[in-house]
Each structure stands twice: as structure tokens, then as C-alpha cells.
C-alpha atoms as a PDB file:
ATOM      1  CA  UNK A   1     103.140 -31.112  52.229  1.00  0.00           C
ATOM      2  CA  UNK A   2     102.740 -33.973  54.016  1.00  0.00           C
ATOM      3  CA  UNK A   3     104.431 -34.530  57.613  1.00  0.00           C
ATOM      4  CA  UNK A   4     106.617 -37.352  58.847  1.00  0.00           C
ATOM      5  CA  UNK A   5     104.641 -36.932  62.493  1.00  0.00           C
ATOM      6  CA  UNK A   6     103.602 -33.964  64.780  1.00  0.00           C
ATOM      7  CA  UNK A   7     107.023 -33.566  65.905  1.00  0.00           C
ATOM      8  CA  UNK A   8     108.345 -32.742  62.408  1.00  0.00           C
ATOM      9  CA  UNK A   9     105.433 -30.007  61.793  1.00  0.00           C
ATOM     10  CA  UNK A  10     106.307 -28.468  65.295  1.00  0.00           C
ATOM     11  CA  UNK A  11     110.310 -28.324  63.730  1.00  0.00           C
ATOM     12  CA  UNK A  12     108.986 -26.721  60.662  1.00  0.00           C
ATOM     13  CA  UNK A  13     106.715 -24.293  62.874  1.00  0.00           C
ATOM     14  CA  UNK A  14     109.413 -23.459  65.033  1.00  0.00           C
ATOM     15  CA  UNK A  15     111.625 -22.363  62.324  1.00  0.00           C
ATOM     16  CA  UNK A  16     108.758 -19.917  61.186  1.00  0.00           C
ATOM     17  CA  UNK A  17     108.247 -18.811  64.652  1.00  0.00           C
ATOM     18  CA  UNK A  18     111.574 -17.965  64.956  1.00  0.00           C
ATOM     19  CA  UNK A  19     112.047 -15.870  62.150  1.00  0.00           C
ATOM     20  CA  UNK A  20     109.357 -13.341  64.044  1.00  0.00           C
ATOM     21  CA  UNK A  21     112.431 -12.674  66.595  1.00  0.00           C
ATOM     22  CA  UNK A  22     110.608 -12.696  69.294  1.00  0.00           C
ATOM     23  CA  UNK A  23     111.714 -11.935  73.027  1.00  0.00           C
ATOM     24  CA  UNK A  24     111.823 -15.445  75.145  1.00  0.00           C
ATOM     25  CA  UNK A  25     110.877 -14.429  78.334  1.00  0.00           C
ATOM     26  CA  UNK A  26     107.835 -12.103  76.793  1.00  0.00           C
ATOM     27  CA  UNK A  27     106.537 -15.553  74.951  1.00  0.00           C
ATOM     28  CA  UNK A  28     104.480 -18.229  75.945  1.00  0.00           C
ATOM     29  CA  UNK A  29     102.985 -21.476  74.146  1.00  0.00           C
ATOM     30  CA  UNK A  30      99.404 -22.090  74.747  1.00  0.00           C
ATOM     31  CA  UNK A  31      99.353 -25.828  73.228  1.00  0.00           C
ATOM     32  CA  UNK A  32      95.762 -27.434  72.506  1.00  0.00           C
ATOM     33  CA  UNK A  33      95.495 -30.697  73.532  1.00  0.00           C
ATOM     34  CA  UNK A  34      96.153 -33.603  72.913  1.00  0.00           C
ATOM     35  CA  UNK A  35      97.936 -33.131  69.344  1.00  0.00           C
ATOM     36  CA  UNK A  36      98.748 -29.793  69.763  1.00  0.00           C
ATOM     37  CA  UNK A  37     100.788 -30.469  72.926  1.00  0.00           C
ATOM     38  CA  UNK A  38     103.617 -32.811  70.829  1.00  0.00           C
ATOM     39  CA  UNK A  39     104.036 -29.969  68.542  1.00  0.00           C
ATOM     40  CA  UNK A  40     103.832 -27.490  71.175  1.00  0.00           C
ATOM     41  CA  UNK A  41     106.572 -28.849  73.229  1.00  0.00           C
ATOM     42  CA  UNK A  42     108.997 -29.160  69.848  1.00  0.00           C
ATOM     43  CA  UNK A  43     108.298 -25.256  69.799  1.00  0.00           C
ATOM     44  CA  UNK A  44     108.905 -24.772  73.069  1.00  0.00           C
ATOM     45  CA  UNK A  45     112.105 -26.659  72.917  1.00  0.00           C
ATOM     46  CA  UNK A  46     113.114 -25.214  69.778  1.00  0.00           C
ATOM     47  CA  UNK A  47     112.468 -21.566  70.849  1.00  0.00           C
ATOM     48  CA  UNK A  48     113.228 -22.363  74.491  1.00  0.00           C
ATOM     49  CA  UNK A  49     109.827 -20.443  75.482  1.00  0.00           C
ATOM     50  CA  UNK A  50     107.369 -21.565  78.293  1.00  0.00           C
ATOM     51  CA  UNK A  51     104.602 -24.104  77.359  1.00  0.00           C
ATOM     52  CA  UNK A  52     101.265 -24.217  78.917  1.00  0.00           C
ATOM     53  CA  UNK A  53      97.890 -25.981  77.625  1.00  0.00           C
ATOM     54  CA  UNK A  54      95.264 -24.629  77.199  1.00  0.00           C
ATOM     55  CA  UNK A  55      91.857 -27.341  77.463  1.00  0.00           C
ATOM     56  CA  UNK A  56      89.310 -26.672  74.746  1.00  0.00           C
ATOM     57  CA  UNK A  57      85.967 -28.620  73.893  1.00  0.00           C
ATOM     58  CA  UNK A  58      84.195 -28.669  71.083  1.00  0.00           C
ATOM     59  CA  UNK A  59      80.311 -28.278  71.330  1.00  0.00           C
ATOM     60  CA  UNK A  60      78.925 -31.145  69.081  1.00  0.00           C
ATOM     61  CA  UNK A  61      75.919 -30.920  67.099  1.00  0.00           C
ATOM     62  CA  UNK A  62      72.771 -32.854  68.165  1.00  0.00           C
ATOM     63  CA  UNK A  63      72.704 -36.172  66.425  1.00  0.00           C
ATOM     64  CA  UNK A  64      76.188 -35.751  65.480  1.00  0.00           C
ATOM     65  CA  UNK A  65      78.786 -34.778  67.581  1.00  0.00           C
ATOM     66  CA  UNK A  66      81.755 -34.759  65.468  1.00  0.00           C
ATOM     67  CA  UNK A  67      79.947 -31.815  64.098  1.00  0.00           C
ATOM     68  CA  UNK A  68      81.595 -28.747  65.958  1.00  0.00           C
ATOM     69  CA  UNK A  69      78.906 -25.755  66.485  1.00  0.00           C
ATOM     70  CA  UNK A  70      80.942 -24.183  68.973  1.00  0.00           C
ATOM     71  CA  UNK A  71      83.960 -24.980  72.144  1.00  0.00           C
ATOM     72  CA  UNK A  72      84.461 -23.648  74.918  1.00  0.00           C
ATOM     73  CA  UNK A  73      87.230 -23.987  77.971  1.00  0.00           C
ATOM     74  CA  UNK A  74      86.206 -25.184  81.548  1.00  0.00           C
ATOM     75  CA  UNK A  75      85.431 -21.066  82.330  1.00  0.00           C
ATOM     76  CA  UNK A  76      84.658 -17.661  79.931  1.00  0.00           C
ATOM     77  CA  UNK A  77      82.447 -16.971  77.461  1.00  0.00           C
ATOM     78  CA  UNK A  78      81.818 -20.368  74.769  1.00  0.00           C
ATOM     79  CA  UNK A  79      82.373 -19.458  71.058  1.00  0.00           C
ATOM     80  CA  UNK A  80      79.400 -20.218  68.770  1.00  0.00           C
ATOM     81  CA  UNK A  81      78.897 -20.498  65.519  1.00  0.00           C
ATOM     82  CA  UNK A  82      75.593 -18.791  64.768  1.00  0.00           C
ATOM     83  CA  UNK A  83      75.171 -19.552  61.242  1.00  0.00           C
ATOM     84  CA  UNK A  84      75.148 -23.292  61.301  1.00  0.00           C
ATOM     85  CA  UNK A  85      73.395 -23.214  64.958  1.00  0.00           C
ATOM     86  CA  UNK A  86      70.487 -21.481  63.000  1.00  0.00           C
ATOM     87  CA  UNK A  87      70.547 -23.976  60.073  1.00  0.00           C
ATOM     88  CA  UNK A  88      70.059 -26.999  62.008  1.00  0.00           C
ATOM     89  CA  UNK A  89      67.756 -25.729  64.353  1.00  0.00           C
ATOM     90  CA  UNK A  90      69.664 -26.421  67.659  1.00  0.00           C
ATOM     91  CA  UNK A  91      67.104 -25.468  70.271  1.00  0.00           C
ATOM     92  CA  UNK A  92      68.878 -23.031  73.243  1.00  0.00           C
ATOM     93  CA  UNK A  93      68.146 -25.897  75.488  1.00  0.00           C
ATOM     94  CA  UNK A  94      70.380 -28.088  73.914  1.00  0.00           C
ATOM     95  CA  UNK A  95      73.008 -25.483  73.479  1.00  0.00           C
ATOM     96  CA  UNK A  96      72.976 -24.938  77.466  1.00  0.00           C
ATOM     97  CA  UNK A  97      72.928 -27.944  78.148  1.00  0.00           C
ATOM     98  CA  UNK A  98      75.688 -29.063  75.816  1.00  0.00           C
ATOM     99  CA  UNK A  99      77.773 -26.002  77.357  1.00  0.00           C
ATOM    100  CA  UNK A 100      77.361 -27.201  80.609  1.00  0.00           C
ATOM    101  CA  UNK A 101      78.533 -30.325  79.774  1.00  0.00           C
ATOM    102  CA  UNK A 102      81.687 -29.275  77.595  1.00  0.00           C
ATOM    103  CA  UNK A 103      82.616 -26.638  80.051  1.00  0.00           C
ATOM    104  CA  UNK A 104      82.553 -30.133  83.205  1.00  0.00           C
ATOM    105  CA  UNK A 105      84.658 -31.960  80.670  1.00  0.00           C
ATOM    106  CA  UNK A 106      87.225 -28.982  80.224  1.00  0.00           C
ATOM    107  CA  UNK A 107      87.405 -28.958  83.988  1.00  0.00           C
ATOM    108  CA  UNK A 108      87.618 -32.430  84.022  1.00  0.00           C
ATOM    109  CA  UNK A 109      90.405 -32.893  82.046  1.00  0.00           C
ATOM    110  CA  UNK A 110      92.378 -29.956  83.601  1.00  0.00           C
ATOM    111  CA  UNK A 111      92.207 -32.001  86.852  1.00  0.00           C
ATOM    112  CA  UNK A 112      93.488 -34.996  84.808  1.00  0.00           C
ATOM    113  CA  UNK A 113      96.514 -33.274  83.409  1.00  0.00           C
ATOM    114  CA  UNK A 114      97.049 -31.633  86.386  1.00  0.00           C
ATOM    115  CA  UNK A 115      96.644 -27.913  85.021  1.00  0.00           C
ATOM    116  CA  UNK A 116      95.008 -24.409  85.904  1.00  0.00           C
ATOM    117  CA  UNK A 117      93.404 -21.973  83.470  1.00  0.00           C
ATOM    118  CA  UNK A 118      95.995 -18.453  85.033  1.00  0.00           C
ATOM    119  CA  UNK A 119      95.261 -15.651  83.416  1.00  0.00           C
ATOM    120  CA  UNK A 120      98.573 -14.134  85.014  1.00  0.00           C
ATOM    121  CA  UNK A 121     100.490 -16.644  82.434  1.00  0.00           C
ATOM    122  CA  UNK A 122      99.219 -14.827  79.376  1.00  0.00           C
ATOM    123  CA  UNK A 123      98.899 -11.286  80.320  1.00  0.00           C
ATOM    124  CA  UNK A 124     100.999  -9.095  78.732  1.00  0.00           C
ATOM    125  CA  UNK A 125     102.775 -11.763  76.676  1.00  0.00           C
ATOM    126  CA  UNK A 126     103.098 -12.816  73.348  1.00  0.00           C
ATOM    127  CA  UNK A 127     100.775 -15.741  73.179  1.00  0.00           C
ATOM    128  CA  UNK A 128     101.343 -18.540  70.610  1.00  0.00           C
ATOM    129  CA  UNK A 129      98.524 -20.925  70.217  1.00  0.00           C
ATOM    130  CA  UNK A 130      99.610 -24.317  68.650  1.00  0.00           C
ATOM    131  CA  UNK A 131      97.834 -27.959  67.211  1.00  0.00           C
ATOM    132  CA  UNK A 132      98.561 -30.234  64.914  1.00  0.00           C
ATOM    133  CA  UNK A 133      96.000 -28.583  62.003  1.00  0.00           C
ATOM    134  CA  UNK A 134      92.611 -27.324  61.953  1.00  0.00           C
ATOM    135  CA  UNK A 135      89.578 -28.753  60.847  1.00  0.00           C
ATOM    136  CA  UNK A 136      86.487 -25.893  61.813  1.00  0.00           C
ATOM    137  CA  UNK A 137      88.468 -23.945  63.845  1.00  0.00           C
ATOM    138  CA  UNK A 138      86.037 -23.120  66.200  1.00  0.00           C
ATOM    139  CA  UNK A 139      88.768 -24.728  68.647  1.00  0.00           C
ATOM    140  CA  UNK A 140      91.387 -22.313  67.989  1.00  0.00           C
ATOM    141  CA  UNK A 141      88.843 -19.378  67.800  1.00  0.00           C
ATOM    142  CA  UNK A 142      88.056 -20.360  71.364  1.00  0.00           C
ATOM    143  CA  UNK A 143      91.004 -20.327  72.285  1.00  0.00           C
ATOM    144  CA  UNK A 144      92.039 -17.040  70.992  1.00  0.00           C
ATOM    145  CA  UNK A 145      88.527 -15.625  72.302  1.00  0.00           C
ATOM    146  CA  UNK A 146      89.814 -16.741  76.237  1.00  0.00           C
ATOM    147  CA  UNK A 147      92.898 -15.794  75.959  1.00  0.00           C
ATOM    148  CA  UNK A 148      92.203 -12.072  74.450  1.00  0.00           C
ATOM    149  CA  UNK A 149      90.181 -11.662  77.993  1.00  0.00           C
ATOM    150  CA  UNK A 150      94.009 -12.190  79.690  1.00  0.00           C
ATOM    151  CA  UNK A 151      95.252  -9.412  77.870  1.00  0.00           C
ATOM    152  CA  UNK A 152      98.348 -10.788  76.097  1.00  0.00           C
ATOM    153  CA  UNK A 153     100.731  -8.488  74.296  1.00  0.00           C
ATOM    154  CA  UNK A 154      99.821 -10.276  71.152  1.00  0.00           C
ATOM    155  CA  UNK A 155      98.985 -13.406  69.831  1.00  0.00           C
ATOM    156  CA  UNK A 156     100.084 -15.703  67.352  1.00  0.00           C
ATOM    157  CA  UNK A 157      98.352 -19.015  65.416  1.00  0.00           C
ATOM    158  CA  UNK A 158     100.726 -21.932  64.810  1.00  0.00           C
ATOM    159  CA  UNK A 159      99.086 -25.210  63.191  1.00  0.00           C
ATOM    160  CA  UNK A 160     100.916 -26.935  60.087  1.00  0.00           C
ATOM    161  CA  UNK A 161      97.549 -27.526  57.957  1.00  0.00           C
ATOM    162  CA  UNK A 162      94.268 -25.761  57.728  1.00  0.00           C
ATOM    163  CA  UNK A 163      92.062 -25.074  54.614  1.00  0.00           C
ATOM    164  CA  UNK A 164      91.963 -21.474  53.075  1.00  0.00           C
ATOM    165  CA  UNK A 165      88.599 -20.886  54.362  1.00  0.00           C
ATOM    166  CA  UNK A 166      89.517 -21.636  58.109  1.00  0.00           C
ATOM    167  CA  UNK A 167      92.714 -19.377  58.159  1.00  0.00           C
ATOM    168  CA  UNK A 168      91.016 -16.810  56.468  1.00  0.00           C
ATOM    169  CA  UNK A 169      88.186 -17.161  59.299  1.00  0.00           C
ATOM    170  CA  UNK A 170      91.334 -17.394  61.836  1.00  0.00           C
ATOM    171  CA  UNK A 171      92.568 -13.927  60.745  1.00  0.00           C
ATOM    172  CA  UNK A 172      90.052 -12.473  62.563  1.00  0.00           C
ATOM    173  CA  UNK A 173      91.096 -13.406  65.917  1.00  0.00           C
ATOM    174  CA  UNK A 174      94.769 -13.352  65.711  1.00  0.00           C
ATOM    175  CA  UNK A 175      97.571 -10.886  64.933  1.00  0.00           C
ATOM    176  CA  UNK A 176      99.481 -13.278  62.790  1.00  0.00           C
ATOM    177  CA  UNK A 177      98.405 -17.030  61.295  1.00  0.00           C
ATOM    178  CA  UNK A 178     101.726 -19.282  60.735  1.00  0.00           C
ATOM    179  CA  UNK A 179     100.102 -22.135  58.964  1.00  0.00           C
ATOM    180  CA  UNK A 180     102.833 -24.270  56.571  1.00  0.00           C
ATOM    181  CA  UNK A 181     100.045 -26.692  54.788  1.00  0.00           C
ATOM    182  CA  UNK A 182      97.174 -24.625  53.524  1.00  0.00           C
ATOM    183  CA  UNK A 183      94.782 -26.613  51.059  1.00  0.00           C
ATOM    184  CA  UNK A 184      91.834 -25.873  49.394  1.00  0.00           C
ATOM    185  CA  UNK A 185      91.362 -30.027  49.629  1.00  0.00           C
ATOM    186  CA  UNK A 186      91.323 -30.751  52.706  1.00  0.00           C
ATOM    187  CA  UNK A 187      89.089 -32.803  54.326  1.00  0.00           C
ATOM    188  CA  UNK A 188      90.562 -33.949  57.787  1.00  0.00           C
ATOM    189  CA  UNK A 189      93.660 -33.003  59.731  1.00  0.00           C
ATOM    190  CA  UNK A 190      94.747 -36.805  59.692  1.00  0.00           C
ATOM    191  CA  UNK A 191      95.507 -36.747  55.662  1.00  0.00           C
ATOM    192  CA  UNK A 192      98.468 -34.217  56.279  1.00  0.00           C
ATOM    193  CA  UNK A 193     100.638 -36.852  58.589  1.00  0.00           C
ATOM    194  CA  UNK A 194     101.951 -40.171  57.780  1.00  0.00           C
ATOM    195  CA  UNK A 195     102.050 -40.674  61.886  1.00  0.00           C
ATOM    196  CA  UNK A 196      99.050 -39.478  63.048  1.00  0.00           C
ATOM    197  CA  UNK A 197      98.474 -41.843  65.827  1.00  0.00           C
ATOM    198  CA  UNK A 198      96.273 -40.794  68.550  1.00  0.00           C
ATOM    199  CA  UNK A 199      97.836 -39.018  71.706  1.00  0.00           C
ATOM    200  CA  UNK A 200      97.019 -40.280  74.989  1.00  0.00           C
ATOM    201  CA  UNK A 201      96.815 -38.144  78.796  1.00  0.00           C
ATOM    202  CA  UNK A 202      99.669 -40.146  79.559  1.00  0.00           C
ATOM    203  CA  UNK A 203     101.646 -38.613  77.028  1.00  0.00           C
ATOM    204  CA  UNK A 204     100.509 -35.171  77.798  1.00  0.00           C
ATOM    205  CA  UNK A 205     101.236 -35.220  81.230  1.00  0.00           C
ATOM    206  CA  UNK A 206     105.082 -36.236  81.048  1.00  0.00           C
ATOM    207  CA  UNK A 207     105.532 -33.111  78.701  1.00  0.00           C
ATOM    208  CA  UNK A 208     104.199 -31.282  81.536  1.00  0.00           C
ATOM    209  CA  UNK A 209     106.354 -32.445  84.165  1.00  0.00           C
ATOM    210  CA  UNK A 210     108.873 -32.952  82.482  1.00  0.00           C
ATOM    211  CA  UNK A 211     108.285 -29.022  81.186  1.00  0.00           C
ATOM    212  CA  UNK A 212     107.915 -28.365  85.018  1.00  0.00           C
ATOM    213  CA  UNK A 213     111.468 -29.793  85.673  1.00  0.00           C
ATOM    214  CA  UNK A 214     112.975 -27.607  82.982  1.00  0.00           C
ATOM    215  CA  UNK A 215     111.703 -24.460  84.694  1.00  0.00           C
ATOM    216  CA  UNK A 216     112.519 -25.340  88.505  1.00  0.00           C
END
């Protein structure tokens, strides 16, 4: 499947969502941004459920940091992926530094988009976390890791494309995985859309007031 634009997959994820019957006021979308917010806010819409972001970093690999060997949020613990940590040798200098870093950026960007990090939002909810696909999925593991220390009710994965390997690795932090696109060739988020056009702060930040309006 190929979407028309992140909008579309958050239609088609809402109708999935919605099928799970699940209470409004007991719900809450935890959009990753920036993608994840445009589809977030279609579920929101959809489902008429709060949306909040939730600010995740990746931890980049030295010499190459598109690599992901981690993320973390601005606070909690970072999520780290041992294996390929130990195969290129990343000293635990670099890794504490890189935290550090990640976690100023998270904080950073919070400030931009004018957010907080509440655990009172998630606990005891059902907790959907949304983007636009996954590539590692160390983002969304992050995410699910942070929000697990709220306490939510129960929580739910919603991205439209991910490869086998990554739900199956996704499974082991969520309840339930709603994924529409799952390929075994995938090689970037970006081949799924035929719009996948990069989202600005801007953007994000008239969802949220504009989400703010809807709830005063």
C-alpha cells in the first residue's frame, strides 16, 4: 500500500483504531513528532480523543548519525540498543555524551513547540502512540519505555508502515501494534507516501493550538 500523504494513513489508522471501541475520555494520542503529529491529529479528529506529543531523539551512531543506536525524551531512562552498540564499539563516553546531548535537544524542542512531558496525561489511560512508519523503531520503543513509567491503562502502536522485523520487535513493548503497511522490503519510511514532504515546527505548533482551542 502506498499512501496519498500522512493524512490519508492517519484516516486509514483511525478506522482501525476505532474498531477497538475504545472509551474517549479514557484515550489519549501520544503523536511523535514531526510526521507523526499530521497523522496524529487525523486520529484525534477522527476518534475525537485528546492529542499530545510526545518529543523523542534518536541517539546517532558515531560517524553516522542517521544510524539510530538508541532515543531518548528530554527526561527518563534512554532506550539502547545493546547489540549494535557492542558491534561498533561505541565507547560509554560517547554514549553519555550523545545522551546528554539528545536529552538538551528533546528539551529544546519541547520549549519550541511549547509542550511539557505530564505524566498525569497518560496515567491510567489508554495511550496510543502514532508516526507516519517506522524505520528502527528504537523511537517508538522509547516512547513506549517513558510512557509505561506513567502508568497508562494500556497502550496501543499506530504507524501505517513498518517492516516485519520492527513490529515483531514492537510487540514487546505494546499491548496491541495497528500497523496497515507491513513489508518485508522496506527500506525507508519515505517509499510508502507519494507526499512525504518534510513537516516543519510551524506546522506542529498550529495543531497544538489549534488542539488547545478545541478543548477550552
Amino acid at each position: 500500500m502506498i499512501f496519498a500523504n500522512r493524512q490519508q494513513a492517519g484516516e486509514i489508522l483511525a478506522k482501525r483504531l476505532s474498531k477497538l471501541k475504545l472509551g474517549r475520555k479514557k484515550t489519549i494520542v501520544a503523536a511523535i513528532p514531526r510526521g507523526g503529529v499530521i497523522v496524529g491529529e487525523v486520529i484525534s479528529r477522527k476518534l475525537r480523543i485528546t492529542l499530545a506529543v510526545i518529543v523523542i531523539k534518536k541517539l546517532g551512531a558515531p560517524d553516522n548519525s542517521e544510524l539510530a543506536i538508541g532515543a531518548t525524551a528530554s527526561s527518563g531512562k534512554p532506550v539502547l540498543d545493546r547489540w549494535l552498540i557492542a558491534d561498533l564499539k561505541v565507547s560509554k563516553d560517547y554514549l553519555k555524551k550523545e545522551i546528554i546531548k539528545k536529552r538538551k535537544e528533546a528539551a529544546s524542542r519541547e520549549r519550541l513547540l511549547n509542550i511539557e512531558l505530564s505524566p498525569s496525561k497518560f496515567k491510567g489511560k489508554v495511550v496510543i502512540v502514532v508516526d507516519d512508519g517506522l524505520a528502527t523503531g528504537q523511537t517508538a520503543k522509547a516512547a513506549a519505555r517513558i510512557i509505561q513509567a506513567f502508568k497508562p491503562l494500556r497502550l496501543i502502536l499506530g504507524v501505517a508502515c513498518a517492516s516485519p522485523s520492527v513490529i515483531a520487535l514492537m510487540k514487546e513493548d505494546y499491548d496491541e501494534v495497528i500497523c496497515p503497511e507491513i513489508s518485508s522490503d522496506f527500506w525507508a519510511v519515505g517509499q510508502f507516501y507519494r507526499d512525504f514532504r518534510p513537516v516543519t515546527d510551524q506546522e506542529v505548533r498550529e495543531i497544538l493550538t489549534e488542539q488547545l482551542t478545541i478543548n477550552h
